[in-house]
C-alpha atoms as a PDB file:
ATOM      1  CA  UNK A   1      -1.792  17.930   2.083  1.00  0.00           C
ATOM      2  CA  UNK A   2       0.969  17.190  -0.363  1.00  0.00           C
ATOM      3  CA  UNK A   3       1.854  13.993  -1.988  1.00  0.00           C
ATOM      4  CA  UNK A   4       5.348  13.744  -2.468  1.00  0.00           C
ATOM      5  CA  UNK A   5       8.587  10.680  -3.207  1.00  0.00           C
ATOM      6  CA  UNK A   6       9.467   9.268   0.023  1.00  0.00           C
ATOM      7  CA  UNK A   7      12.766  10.756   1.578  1.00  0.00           C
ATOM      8  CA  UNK A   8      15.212   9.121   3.916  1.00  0.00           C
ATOM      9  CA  UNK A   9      14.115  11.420   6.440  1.00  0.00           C
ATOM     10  CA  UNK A  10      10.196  10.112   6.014  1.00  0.00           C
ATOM     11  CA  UNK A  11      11.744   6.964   7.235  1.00  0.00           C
ATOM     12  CA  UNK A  12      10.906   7.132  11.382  1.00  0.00           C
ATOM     13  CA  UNK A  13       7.655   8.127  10.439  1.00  0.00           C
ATOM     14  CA  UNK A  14       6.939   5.656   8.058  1.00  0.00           C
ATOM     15  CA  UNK A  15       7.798   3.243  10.053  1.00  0.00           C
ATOM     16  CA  UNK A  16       5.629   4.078  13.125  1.00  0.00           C
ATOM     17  CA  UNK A  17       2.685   4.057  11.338  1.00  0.00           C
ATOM     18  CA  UNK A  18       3.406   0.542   9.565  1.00  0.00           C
ATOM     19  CA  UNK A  19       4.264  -0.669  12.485  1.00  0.00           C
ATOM     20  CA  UNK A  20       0.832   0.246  14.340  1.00  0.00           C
ATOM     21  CA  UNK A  21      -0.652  -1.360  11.133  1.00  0.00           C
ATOM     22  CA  UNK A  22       1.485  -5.008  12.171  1.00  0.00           C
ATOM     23  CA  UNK A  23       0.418  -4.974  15.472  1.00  0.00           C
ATOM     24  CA  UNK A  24      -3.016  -3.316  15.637  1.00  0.00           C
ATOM     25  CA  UNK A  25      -4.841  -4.208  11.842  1.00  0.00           C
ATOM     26  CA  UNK A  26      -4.849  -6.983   9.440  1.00  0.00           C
ATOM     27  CA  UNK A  27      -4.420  -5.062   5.987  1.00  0.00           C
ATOM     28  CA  UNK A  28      -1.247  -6.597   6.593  1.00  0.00           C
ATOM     29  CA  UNK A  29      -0.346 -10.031   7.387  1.00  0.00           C
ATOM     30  CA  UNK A  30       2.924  -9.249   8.831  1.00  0.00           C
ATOM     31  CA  UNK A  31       3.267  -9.870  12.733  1.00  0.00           C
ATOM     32  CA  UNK A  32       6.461  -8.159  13.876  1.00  0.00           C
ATOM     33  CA  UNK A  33       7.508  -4.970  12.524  1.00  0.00           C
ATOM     34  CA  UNK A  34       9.944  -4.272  10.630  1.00  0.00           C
ATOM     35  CA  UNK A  35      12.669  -2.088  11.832  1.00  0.00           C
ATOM     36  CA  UNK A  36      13.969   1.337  10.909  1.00  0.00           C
ATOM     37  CA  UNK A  37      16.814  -0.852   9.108  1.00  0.00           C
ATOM     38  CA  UNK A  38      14.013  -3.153   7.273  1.00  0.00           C
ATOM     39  CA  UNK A  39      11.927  -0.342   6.301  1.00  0.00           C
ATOM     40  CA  UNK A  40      15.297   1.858   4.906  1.00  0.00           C
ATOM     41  CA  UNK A  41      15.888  -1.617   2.534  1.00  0.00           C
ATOM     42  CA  UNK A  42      12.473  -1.756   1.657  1.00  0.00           C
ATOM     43  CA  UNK A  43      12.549   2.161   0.188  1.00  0.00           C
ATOM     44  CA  UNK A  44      16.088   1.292  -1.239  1.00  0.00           C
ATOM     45  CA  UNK A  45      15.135  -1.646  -3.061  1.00  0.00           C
ATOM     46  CA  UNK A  46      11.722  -0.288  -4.414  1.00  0.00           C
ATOM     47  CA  UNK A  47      13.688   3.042  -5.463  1.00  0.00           C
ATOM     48  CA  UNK A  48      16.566   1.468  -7.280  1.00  0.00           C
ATOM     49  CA  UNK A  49      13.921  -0.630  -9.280  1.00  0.00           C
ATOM     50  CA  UNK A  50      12.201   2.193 -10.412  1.00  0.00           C
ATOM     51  CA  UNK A  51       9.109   1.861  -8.618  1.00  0.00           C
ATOM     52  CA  UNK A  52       6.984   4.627  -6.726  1.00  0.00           C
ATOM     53  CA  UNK A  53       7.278   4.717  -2.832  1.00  0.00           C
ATOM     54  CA  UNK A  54       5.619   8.323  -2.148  1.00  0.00           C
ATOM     55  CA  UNK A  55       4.486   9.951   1.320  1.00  0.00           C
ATOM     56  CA  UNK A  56       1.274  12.060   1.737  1.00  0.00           C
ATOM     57  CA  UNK A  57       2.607  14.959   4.559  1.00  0.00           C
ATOM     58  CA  UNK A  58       0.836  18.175   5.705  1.00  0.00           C
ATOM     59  CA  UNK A  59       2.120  20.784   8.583  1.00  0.00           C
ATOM     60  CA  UNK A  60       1.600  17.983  11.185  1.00  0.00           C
ATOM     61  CA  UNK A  61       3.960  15.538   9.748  1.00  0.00           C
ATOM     62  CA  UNK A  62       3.521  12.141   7.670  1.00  0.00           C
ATOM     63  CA  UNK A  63      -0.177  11.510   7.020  1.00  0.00           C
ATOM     64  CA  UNK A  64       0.171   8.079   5.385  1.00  0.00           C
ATOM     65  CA  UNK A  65       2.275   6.303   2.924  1.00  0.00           C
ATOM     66  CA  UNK A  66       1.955   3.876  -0.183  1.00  0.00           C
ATOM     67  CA  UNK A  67       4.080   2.213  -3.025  1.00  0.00           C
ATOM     68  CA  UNK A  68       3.898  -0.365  -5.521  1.00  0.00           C
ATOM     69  CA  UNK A  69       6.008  -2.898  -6.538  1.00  0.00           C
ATOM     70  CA  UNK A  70       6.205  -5.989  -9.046  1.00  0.00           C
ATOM     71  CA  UNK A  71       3.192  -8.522  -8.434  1.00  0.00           C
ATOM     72  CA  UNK A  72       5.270 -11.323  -9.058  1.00  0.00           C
ATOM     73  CA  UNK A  73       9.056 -12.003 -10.163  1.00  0.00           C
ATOM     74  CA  UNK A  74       8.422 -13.849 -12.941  1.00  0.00           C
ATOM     75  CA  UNK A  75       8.694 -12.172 -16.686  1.00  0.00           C
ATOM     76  CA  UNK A  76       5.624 -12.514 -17.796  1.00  0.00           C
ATOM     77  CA  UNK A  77       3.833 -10.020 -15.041  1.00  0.00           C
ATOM     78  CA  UNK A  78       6.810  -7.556 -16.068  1.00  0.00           C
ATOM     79  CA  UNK A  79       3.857  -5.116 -16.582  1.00  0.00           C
ATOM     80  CA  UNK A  80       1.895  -5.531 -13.476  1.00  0.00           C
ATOM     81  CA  UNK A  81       2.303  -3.601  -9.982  1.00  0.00           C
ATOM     82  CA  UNK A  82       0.811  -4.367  -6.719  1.00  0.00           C
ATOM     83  CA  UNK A  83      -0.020  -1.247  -4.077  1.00  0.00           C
ATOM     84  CA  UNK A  84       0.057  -0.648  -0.891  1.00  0.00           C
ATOM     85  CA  UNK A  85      -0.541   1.946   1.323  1.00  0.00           C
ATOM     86  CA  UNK A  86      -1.025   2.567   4.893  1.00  0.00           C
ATOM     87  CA  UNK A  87      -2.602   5.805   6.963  1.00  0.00           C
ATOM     88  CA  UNK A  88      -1.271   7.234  10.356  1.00  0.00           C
ATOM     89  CA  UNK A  89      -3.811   6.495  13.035  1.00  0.00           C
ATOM     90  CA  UNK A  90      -6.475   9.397  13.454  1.00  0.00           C
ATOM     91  CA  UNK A  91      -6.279  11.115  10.121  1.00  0.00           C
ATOM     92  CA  UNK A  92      -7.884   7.530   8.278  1.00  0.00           C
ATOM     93  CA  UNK A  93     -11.223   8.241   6.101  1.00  0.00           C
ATOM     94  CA  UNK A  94      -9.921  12.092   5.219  1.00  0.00           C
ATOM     95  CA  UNK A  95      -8.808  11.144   1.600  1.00  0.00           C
ATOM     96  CA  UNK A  96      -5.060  10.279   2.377  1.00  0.00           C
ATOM     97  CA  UNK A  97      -5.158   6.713   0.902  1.00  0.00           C
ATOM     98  CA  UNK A  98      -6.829   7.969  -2.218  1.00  0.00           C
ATOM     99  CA  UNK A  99      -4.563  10.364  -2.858  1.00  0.00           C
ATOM    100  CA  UNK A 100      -2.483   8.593  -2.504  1.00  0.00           C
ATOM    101  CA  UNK A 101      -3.341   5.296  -4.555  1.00  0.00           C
ATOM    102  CA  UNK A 102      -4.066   8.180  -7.358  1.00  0.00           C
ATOM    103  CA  UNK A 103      -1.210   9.173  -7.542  1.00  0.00           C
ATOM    104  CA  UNK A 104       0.498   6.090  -7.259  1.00  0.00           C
ATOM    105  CA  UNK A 105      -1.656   4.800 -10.652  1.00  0.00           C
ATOM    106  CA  UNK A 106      -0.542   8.102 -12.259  1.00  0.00           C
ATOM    107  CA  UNK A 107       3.061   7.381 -11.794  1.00  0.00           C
ATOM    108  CA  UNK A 108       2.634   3.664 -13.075  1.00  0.00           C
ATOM    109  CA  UNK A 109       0.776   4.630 -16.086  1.00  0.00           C
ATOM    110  CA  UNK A 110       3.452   7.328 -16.834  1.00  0.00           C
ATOM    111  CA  UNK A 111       6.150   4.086 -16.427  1.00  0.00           C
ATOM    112  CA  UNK A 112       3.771   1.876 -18.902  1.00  0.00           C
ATOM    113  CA  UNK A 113       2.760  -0.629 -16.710  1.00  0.00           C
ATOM    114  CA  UNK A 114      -0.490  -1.934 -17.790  1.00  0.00           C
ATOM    115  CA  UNK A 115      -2.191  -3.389 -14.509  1.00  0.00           C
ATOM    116  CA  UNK A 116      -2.721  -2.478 -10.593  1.00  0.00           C
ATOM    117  CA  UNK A 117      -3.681  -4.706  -8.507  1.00  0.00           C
ATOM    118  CA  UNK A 118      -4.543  -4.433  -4.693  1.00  0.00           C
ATOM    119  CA  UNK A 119      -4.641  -7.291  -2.340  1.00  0.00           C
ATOM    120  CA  UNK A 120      -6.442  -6.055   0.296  1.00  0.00           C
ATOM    121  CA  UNK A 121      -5.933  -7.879   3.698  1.00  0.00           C
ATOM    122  CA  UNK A 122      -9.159  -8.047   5.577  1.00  0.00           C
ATOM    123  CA  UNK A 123     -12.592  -8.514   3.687  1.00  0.00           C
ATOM    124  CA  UNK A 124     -14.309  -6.840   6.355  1.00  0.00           C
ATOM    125  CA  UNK A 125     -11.407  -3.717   5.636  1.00  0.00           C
ATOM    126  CA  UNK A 126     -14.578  -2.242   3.840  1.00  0.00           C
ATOM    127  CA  UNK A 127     -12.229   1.321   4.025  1.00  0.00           C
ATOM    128  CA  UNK A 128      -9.586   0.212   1.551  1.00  0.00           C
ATOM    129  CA  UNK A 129     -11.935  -1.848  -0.490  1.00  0.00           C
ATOM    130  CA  UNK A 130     -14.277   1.678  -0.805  1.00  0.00           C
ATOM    131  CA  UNK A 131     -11.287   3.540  -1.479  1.00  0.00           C
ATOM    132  CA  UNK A 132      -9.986   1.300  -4.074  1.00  0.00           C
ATOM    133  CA  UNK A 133     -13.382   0.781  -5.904  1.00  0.00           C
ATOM    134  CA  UNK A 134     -14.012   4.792  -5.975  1.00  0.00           C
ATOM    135  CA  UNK A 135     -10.931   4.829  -7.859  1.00  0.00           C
ATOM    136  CA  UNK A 136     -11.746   2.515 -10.046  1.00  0.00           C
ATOM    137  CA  UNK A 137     -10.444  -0.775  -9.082  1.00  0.00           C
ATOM    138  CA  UNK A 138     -13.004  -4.039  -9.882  1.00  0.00           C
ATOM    139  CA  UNK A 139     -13.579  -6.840  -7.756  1.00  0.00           C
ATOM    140  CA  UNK A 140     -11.790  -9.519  -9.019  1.00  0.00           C
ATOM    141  CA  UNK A 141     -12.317 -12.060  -6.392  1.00  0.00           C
ATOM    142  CA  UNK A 142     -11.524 -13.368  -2.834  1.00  0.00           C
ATOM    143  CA  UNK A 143      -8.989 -15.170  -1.599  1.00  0.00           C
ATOM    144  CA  UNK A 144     -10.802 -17.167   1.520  1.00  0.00           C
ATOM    145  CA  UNK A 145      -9.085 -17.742   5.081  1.00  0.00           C
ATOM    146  CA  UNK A 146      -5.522 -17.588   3.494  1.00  0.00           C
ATOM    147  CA  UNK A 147      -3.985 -15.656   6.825  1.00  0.00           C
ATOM    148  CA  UNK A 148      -4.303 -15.842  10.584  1.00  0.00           C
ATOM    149  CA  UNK A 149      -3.544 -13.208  12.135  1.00  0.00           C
ATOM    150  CA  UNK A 150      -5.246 -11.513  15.743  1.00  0.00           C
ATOM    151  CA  UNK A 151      -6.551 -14.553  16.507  1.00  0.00           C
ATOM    152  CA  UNK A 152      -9.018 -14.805  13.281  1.00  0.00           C
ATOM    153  CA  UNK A 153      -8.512 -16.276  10.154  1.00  0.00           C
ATOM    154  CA  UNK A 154      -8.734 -13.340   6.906  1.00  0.00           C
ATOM    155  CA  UNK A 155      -9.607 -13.173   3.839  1.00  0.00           C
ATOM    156  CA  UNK A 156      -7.742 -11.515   1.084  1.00  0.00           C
ATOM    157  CA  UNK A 157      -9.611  -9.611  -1.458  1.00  0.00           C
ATOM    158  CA  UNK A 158      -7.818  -8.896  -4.694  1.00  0.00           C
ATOM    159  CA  UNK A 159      -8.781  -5.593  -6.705  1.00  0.00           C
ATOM    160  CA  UNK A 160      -7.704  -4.666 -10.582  1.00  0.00           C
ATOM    161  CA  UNK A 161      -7.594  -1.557 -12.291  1.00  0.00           C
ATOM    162  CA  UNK A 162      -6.389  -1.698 -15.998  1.00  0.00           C
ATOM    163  CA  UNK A 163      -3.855   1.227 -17.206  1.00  0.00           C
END
């Protein structure tokens, strides 16, 4: 497996396996998802701002994908990125999200950003919350029934790892 910046041509890919994420999990809150179009913006916008939007790939294709972004608009979080990062269906829980997610903190320390956070969708998403922990990441607290989604209401748990 290779970790690599997302390309143009990752695009399909990445956006098959997001969209099983919409419409089959509840790491994210989104209920319709996004097209090809929607997903090309997303990369666009994220690359022209300078932020990381990488793809983990092997011989069989696009394992899994992640980025981060800014945590909030406002100036004074100018130094703090939010991740995400989402694994094809049947290769989950064989290291692709940490590798990910390291890599991802490697390229925002090496751009001086001072915080990651996670907001993980899901308290019972006990995956992502292991992954982010062995990694680093400290409980920082829970956000409690804040989404509906699948006909449940979800917690969001928010992780931090200083830079």
């Amino acid at each position: 497996m290779e970790v690599l910046d997302a390309q143009d041509e990752d695009l399909p890919s990445i956006q098959s396996i997001y969209a099983h994420h919409v419409l089959t999990g509840t790491g994210t809150f989104e209920d319709v998802p996004p097209s090809l179009e929607e997903m090309s913006a997303r990369l666009a916008s994220k690359r022209a701002a300078g932020f990381a939007w990488l793809v983990a790939r092997d011989a069989s294709g696009i394992l899994g994908f992640g980025y981060y972004g800014p945590f909030r608009d406002r100036a004074a979080y100018c130094y703090t990125v939010e991740d995400s990062v989402y694994v094809r269906e049947g290769v989950r829980g064989q290291g692709v999200g940490k590798a990910l997610v390291a890599q991802l903190l490697d390229r925002a320390r090496s751009q001086n950003f001072k915080q990651m956070l996670a907001l993980i969708g899901d308290s019972e998403n006990v995956a992502s919350i292991g992954m982010h922990a062995s990694l680093g990441f400290s409980h920082c607290g829970t956000m409690r029934k804040v989404g509906y989604k699948l006909d449940r209401w979800l917690d969001v748990v928010i992780m931090q790892k200083g830079l």
